[in-house]
PDB file of N, CA and C in Angstrom:
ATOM      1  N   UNK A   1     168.735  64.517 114.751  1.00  0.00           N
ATOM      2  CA  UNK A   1     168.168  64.328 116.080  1.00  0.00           C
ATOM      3  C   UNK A   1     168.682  65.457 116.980  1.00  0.00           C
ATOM      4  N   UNK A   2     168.193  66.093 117.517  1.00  0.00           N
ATOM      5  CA  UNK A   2     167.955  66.924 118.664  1.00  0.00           C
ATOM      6  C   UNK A   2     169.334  67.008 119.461  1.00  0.00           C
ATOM      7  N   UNK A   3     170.144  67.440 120.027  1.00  0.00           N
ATOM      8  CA  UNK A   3     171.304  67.210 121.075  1.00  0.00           C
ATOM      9  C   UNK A   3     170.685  66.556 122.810  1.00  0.00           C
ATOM     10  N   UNK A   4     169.137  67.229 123.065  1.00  0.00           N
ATOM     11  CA  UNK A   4     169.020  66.643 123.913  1.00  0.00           C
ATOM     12  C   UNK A   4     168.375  65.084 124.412  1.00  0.00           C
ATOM     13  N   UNK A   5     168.224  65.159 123.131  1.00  0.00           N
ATOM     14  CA  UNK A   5     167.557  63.449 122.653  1.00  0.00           C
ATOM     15  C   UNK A   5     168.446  62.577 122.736  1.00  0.00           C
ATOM     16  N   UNK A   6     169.950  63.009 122.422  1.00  0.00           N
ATOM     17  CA  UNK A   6     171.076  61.720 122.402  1.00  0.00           C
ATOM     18  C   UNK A   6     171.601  62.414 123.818  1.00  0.00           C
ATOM     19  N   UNK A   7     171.386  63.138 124.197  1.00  0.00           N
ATOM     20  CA  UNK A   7     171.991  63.217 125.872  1.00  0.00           C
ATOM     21  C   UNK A   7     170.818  62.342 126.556  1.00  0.00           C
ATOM     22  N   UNK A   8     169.719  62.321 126.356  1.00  0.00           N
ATOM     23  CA  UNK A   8     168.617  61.802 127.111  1.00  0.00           C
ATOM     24  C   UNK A   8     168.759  59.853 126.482  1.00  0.00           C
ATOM     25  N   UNK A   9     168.968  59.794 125.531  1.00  0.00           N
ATOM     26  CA  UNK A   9     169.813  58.393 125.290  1.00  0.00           C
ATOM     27  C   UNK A   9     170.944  58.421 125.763  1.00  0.00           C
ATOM     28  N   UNK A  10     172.037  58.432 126.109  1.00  0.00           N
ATOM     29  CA  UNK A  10     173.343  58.523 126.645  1.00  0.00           C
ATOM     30  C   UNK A  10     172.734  58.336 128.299  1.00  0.00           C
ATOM     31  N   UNK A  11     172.001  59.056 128.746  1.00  0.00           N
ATOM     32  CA  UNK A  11     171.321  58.781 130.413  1.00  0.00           C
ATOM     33  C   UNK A  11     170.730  57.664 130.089  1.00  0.00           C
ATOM     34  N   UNK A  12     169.935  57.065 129.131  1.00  0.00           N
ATOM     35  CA  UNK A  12     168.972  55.819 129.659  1.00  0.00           C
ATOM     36  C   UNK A  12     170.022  54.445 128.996  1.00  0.00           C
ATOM     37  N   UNK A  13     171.137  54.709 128.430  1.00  0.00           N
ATOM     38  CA  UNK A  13     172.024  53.280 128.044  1.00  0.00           C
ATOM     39  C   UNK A  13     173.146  53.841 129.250  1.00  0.00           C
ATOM     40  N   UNK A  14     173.606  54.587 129.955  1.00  0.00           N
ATOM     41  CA  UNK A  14     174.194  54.304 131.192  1.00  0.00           C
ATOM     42  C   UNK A  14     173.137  53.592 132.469  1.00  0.00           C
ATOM     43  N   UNK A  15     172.012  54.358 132.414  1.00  0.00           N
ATOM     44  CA  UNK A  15     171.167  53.941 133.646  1.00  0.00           C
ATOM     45  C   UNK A  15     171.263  52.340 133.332  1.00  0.00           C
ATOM     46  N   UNK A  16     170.981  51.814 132.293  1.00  0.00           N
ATOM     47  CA  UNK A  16     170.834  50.386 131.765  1.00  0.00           C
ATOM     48  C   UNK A  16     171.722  49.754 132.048  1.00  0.00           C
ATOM     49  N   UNK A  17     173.283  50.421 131.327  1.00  0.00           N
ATOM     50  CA  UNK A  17     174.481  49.313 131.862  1.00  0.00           C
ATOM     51  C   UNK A  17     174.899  49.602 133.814  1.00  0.00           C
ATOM     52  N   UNK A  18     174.495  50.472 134.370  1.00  0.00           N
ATOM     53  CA  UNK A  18     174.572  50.554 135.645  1.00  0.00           C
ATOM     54  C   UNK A  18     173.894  49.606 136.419  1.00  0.00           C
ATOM     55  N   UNK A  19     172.062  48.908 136.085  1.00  0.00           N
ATOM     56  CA  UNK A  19     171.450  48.314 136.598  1.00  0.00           C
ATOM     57  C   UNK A  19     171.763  46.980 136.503  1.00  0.00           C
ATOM     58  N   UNK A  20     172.026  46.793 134.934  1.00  0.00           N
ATOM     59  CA  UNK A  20     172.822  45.432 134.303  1.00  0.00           C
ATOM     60  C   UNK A  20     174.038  45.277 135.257  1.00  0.00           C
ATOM     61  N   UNK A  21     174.666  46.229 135.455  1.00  0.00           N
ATOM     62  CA  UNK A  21     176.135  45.951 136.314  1.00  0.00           C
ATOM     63  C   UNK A  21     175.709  45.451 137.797  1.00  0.00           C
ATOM     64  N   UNK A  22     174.799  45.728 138.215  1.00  0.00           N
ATOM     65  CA  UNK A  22     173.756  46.123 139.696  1.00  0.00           C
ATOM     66  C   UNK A  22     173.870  44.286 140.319  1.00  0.00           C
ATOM     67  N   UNK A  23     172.956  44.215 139.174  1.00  0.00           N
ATOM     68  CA  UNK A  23     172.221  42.314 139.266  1.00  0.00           C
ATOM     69  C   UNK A  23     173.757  41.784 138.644  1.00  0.00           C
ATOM     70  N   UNK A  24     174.691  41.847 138.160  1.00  0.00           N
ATOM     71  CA  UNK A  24     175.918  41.481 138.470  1.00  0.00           C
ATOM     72  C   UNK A  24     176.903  41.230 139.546  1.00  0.00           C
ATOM     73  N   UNK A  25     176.987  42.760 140.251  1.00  0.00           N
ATOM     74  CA  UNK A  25     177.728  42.612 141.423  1.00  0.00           C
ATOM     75  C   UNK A  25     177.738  42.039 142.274  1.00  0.00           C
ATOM     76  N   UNK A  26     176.434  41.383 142.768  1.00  0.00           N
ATOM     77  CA  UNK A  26     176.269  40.345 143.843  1.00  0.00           C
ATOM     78  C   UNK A  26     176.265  41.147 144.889  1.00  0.00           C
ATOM     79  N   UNK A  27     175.163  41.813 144.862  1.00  0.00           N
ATOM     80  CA  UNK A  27     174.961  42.754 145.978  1.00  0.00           C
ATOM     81  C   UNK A  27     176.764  43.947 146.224  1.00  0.00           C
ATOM     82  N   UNK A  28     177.035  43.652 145.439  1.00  0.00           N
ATOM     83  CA  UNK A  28     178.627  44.668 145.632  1.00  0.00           C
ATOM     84  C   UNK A  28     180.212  44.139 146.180  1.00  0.00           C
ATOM     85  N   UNK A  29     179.535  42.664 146.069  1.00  0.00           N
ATOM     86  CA  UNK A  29     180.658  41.671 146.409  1.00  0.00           C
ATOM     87  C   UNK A  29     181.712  41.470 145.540  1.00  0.00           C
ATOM     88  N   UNK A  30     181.158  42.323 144.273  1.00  0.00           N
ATOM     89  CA  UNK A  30     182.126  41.717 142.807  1.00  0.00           C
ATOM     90  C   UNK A  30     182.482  43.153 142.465  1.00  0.00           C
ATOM     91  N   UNK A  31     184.075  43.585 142.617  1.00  0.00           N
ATOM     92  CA  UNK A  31     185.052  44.584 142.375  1.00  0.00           C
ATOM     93  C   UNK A  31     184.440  45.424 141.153  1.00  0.00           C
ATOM     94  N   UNK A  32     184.531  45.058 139.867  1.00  0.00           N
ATOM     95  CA  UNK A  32     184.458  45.864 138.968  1.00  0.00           C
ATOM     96  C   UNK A  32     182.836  45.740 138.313  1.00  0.00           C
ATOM     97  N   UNK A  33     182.182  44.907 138.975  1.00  0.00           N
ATOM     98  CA  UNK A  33     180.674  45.422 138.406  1.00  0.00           C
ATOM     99  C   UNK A  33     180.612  46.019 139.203  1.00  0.00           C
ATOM    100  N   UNK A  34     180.692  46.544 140.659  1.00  0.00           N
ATOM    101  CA  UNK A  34     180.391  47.951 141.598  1.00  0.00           C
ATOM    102  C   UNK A  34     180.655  48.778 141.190  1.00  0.00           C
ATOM    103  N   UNK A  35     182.032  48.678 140.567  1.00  0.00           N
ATOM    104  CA  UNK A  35     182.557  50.088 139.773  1.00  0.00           C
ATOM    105  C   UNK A  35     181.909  50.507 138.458  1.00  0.00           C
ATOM    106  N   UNK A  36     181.529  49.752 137.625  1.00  0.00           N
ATOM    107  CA  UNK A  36     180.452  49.573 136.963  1.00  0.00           C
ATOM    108  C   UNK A  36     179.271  50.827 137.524  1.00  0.00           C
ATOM    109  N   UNK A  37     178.646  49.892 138.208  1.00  0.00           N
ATOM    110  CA  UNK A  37     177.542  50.612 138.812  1.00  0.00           C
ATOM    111  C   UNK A  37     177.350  52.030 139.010  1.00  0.00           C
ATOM    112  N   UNK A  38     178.777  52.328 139.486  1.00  0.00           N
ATOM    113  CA  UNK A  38     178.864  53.965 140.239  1.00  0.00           C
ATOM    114  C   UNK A  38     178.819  54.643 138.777  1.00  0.00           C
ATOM    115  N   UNK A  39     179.507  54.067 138.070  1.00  0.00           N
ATOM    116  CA  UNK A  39     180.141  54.627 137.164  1.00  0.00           C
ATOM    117  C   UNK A  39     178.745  54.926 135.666  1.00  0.00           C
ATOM    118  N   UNK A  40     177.696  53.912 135.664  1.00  0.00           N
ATOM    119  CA  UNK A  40     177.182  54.105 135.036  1.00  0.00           C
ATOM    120  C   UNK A  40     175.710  55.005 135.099  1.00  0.00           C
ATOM    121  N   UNK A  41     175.653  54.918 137.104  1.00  0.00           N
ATOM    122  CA  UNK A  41     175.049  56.250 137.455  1.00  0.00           C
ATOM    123  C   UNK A  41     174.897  57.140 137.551  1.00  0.00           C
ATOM    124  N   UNK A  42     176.127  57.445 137.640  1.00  0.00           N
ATOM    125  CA  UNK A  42     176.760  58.770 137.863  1.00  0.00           C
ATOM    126  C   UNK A  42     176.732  59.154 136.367  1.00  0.00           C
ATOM    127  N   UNK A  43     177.721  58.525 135.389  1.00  0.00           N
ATOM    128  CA  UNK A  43     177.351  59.202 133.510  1.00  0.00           C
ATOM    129  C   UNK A  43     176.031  58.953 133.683  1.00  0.00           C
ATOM    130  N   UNK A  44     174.710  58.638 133.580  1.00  0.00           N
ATOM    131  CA  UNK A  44     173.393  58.985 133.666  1.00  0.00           C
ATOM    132  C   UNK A  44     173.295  60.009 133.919  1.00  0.00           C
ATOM    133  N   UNK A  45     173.015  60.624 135.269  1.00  0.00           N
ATOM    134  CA  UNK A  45     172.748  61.267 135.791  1.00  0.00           C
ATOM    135  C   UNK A  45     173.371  62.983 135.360  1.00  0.00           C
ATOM    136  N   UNK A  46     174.618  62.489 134.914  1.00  0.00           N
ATOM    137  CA  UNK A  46     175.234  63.793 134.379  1.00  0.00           C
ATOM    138  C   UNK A  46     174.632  64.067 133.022  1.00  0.00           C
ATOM    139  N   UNK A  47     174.203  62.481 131.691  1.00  0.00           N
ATOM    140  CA  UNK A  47     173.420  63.456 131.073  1.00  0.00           C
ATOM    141  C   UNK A  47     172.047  63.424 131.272  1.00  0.00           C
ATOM    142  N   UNK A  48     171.741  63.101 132.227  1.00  0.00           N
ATOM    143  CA  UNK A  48     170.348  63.830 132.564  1.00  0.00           C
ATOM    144  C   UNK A  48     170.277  65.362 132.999  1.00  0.00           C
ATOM    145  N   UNK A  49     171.572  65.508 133.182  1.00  0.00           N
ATOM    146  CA  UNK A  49     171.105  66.814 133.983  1.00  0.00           C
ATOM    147  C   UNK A  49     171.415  67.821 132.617  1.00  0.00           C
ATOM    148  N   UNK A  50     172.127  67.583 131.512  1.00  0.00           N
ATOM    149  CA  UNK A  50     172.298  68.031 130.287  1.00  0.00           C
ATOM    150  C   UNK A  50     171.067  68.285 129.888  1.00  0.00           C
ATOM    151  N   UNK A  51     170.109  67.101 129.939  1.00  0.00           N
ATOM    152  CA  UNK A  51     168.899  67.193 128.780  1.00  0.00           C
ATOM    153  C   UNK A  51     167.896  68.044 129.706  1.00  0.00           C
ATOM    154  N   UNK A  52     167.660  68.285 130.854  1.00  0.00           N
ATOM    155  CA  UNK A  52     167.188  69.089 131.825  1.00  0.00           C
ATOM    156  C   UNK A  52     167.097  70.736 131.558  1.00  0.00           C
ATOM    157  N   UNK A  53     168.349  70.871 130.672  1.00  0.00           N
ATOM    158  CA  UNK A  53     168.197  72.467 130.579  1.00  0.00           C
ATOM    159  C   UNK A  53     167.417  72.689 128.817  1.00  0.00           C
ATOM    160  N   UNK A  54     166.316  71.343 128.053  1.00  0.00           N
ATOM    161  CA  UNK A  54     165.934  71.873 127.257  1.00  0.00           C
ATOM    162  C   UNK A  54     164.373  71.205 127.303  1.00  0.00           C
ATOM    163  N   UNK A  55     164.197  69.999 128.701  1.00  0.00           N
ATOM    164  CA  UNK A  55     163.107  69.635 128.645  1.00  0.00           C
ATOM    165  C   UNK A  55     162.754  69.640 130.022  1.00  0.00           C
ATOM    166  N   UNK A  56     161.413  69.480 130.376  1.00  0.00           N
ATOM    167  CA  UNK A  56     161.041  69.653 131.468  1.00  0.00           C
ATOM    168  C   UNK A  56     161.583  68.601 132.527  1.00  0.00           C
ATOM    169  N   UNK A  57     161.948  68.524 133.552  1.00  0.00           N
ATOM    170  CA  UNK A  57     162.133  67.390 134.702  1.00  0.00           C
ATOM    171  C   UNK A  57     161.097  65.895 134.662  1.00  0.00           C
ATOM    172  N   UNK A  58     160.017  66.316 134.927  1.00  0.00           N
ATOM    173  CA  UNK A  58     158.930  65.301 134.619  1.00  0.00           C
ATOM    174  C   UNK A  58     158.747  64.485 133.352  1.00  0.00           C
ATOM    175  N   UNK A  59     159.077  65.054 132.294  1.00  0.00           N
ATOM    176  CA  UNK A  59     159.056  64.210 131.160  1.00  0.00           C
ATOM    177  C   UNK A  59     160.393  63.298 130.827  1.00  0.00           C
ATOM    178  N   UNK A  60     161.933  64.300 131.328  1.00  0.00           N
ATOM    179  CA  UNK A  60     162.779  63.295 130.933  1.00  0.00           C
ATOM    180  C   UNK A  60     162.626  62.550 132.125  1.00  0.00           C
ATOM    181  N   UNK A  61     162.395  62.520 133.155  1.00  0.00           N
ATOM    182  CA  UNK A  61     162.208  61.330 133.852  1.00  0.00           C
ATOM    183  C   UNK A  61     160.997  60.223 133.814  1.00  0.00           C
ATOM    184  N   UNK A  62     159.846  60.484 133.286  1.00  0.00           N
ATOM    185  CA  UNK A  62     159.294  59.637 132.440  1.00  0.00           C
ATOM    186  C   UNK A  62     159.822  59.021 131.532  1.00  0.00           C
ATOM    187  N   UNK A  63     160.806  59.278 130.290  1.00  0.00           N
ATOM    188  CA  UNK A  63     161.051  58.348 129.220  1.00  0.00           C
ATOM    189  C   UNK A  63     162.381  57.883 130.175  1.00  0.00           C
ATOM    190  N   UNK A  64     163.153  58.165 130.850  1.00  0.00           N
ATOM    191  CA  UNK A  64     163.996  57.801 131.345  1.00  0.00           C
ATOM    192  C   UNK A  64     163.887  56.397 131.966  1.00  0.00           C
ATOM    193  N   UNK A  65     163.215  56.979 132.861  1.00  0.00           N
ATOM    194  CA  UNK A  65     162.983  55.434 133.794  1.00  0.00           C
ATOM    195  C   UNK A  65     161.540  54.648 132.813  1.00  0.00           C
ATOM    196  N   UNK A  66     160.870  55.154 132.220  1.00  0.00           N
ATOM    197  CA  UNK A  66     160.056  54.299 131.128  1.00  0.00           C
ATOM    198  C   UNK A  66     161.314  53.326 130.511  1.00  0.00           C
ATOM    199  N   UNK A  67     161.740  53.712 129.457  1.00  0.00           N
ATOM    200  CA  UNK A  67     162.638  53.102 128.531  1.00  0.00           C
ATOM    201  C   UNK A  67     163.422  52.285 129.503  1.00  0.00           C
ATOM    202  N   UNK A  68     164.342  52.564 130.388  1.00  0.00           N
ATOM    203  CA  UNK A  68     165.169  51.905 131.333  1.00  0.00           C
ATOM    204  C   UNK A  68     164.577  50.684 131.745  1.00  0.00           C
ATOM    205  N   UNK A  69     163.230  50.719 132.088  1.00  0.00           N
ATOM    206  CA  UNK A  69     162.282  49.495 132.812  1.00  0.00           C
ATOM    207  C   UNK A  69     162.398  48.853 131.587  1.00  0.00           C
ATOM    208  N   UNK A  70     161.927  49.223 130.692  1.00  0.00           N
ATOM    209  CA  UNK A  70     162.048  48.035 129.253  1.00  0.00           C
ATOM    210  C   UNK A  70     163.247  47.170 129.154  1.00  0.00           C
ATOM    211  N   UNK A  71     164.118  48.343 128.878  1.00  0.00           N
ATOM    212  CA  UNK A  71     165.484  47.772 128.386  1.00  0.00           C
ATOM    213  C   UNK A  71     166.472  46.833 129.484  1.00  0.00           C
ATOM    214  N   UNK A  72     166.054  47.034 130.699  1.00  0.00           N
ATOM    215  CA  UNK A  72     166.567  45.835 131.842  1.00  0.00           C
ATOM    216  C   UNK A  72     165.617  44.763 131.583  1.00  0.00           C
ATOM    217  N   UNK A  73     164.163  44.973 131.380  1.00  0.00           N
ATOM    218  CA  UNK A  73     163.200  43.840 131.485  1.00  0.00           C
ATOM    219  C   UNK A  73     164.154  42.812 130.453  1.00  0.00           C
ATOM    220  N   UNK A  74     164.124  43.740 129.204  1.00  0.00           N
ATOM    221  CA  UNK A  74     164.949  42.625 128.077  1.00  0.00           C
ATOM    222  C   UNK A  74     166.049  42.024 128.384  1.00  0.00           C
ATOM    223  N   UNK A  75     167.089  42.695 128.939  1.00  0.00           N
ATOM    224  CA  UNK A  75     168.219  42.387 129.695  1.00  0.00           C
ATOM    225  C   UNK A  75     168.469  41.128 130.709  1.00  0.00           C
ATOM    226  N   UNK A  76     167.156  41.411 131.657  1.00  0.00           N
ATOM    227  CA  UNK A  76     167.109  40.558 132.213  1.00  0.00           C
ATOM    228  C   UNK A  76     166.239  39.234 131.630  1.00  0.00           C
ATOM    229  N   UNK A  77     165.755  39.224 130.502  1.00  0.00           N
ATOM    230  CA  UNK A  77     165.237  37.806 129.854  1.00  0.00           C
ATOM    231  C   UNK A  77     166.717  36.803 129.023  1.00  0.00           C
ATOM    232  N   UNK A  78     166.812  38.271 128.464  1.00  0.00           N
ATOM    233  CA  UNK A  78     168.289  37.649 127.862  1.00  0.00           C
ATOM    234  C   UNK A  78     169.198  36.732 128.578  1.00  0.00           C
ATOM    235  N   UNK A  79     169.676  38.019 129.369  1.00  0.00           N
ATOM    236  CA  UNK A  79     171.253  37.978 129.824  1.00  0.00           C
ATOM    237  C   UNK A  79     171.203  37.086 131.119  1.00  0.00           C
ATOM    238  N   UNK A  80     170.367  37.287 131.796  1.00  0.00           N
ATOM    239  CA  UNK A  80     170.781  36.792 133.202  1.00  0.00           C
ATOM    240  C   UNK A  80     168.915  35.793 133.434  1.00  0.00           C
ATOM    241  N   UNK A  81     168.561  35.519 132.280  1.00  0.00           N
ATOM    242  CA  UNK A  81     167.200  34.267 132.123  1.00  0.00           C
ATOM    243  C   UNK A  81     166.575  34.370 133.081  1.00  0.00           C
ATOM    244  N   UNK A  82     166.223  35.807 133.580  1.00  0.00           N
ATOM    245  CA  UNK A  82     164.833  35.813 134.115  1.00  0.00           C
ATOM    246  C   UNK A  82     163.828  35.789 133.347  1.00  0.00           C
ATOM    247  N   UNK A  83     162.443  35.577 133.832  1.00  0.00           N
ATOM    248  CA  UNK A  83     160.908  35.169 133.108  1.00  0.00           C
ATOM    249  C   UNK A  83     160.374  36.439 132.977  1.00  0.00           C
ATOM    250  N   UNK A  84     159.740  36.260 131.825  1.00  0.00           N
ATOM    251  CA  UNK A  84     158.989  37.650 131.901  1.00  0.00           C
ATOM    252  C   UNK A  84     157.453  36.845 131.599  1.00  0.00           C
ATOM    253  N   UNK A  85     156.558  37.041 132.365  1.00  0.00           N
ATOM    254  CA  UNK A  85     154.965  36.486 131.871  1.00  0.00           C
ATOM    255  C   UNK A  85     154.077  37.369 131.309  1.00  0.00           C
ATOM    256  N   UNK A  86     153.014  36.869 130.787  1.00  0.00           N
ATOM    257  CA  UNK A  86     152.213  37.584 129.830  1.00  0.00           C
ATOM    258  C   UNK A  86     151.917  38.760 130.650  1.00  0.00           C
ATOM    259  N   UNK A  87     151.090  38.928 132.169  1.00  0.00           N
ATOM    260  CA  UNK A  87     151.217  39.985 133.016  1.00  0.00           C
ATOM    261  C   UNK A  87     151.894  41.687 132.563  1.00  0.00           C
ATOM    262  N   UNK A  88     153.543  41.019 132.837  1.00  0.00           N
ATOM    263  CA  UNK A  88     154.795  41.588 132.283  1.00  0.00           C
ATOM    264  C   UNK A  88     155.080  42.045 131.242  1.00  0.00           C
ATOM    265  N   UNK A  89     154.613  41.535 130.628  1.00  0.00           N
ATOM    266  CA  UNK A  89     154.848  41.947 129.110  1.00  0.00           C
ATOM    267  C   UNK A  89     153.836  43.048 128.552  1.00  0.00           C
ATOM    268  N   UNK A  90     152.696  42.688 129.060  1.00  0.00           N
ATOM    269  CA  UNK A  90     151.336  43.726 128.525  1.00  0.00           C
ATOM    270  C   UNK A  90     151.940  45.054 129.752  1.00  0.00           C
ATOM    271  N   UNK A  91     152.086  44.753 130.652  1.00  0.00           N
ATOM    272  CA  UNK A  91     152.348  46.068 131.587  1.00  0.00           C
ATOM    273  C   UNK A  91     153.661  46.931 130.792  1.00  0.00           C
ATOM    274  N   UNK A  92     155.034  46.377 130.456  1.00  0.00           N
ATOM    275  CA  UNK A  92     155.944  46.776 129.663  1.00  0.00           C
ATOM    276  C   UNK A  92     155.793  47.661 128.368  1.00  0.00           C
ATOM    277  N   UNK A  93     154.452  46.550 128.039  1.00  0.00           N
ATOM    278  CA  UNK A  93     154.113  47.194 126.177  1.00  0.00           C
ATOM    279  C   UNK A  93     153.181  48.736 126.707  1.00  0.00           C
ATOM    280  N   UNK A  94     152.531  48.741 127.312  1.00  0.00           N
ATOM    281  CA  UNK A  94     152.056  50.177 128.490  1.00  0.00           C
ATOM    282  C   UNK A  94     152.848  50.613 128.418  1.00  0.00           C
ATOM    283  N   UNK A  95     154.057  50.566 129.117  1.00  0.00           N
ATOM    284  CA  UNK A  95     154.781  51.394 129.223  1.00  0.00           C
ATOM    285  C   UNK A  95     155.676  52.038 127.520  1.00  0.00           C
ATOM    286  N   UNK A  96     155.700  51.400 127.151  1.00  0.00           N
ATOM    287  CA  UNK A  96     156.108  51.803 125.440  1.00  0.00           C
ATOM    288  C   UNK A  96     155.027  53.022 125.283  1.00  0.00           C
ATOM    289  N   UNK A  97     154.185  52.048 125.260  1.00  0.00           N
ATOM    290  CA  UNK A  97     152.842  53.711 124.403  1.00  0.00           C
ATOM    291  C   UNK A  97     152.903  54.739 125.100  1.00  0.00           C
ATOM    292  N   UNK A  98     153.364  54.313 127.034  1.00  0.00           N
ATOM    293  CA  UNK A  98     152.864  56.204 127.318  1.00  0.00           C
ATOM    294  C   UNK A  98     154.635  57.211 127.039  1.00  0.00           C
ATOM    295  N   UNK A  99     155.373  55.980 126.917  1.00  0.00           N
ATOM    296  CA  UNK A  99     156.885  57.156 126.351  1.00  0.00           C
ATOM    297  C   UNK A  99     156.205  57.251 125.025  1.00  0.00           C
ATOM    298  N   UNK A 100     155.622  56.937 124.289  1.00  0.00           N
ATOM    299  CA  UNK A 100     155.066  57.235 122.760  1.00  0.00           C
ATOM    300  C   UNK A 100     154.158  58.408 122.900  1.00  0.00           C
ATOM    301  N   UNK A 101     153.051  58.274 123.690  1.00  0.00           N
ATOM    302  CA  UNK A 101     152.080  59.516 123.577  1.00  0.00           C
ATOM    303  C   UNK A 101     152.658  60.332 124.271  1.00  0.00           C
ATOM    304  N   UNK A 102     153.876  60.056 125.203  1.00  0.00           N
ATOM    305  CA  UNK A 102     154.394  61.464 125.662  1.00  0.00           C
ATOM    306  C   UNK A 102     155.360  62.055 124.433  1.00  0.00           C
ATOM    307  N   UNK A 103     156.394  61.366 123.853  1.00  0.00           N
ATOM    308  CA  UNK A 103     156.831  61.940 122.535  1.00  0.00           C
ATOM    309  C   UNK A 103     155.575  62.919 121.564  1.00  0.00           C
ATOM    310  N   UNK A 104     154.708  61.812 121.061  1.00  0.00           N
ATOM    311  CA  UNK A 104     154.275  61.932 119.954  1.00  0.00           C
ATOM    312  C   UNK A 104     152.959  63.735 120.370  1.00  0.00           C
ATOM    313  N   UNK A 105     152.303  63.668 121.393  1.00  0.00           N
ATOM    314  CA  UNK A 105     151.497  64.112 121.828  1.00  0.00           C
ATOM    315  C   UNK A 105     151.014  65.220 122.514  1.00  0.00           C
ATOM    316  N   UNK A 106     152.460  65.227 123.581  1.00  0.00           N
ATOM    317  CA  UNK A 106     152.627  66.330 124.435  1.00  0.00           C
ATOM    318  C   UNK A 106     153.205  67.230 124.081  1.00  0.00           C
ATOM    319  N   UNK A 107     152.892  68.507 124.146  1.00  0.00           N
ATOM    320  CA  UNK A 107     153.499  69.792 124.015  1.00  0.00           C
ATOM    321  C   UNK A 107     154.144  70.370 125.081  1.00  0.00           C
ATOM    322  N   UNK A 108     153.898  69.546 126.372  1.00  0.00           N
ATOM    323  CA  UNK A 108     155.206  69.590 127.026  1.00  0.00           C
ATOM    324  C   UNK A 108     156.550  69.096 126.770  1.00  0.00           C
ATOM    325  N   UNK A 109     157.187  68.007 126.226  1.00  0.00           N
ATOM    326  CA  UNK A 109     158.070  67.601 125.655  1.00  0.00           C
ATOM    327  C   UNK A 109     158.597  68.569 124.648  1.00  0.00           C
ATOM    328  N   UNK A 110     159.674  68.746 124.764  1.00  0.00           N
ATOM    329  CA  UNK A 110     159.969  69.703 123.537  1.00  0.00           C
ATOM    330  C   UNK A 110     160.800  68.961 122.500  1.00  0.00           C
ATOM    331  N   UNK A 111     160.480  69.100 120.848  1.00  0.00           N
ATOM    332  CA  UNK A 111     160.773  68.372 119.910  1.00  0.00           C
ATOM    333  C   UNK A 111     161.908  69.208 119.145  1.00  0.00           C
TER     334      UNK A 111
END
């Protein structure tokens, strides 16, 4: 796999445990999920800015926040038993295919 593919994973499982930490903190009332938070934005963001110098801006922020929306949606069915309705779910599974046809498709993405 690619180096900027696991930096661009390394940004979307911090963005994840940052948001997960987010709907924890209680609006920032709770000490170490805030710290959490900063902490898992900030490592995002640093390897986002890694995978930036081999793919375009627009695309890693497409699979970025694509994948991220998934992986809290699940998160939040799991972990903290929010609903997800059929609505939700077909809009989510959308969002799968266009990080797919942007992988699979675009020659902007670089492989």
């Amino acid at each position: 796999m690619p180096i900027h593919y696991l930096y661009l994973l390394a940004a979307i499982i911090a963005e994840v445990i940052g948001t997960s930490a987010l709907q924890a903190s209680a609006q920032f009332t709770r000490f170490w999920p805030s710290v959490l938070v900063v902490a898992g934005y900030s490592a995002s963001f640093v390897f986002m800015g890694y995978t930036l110098k081999y793919m375009p801006v627009s695309i890693v922020y497409a699979i970025w926040s694509g994948l991220g929306i998934v992986f809290i949606a699940i998160i939040g069915y799991f972990w903290f038993k929010q609903s997800l309705d059929a609505p939700a779910i077909i809009g989510l599974s959308l969002i799968i295919a266009g990080v797919l046809v942007i992988h699979l498709f675009s020659n902007s993405a670089t492989h």
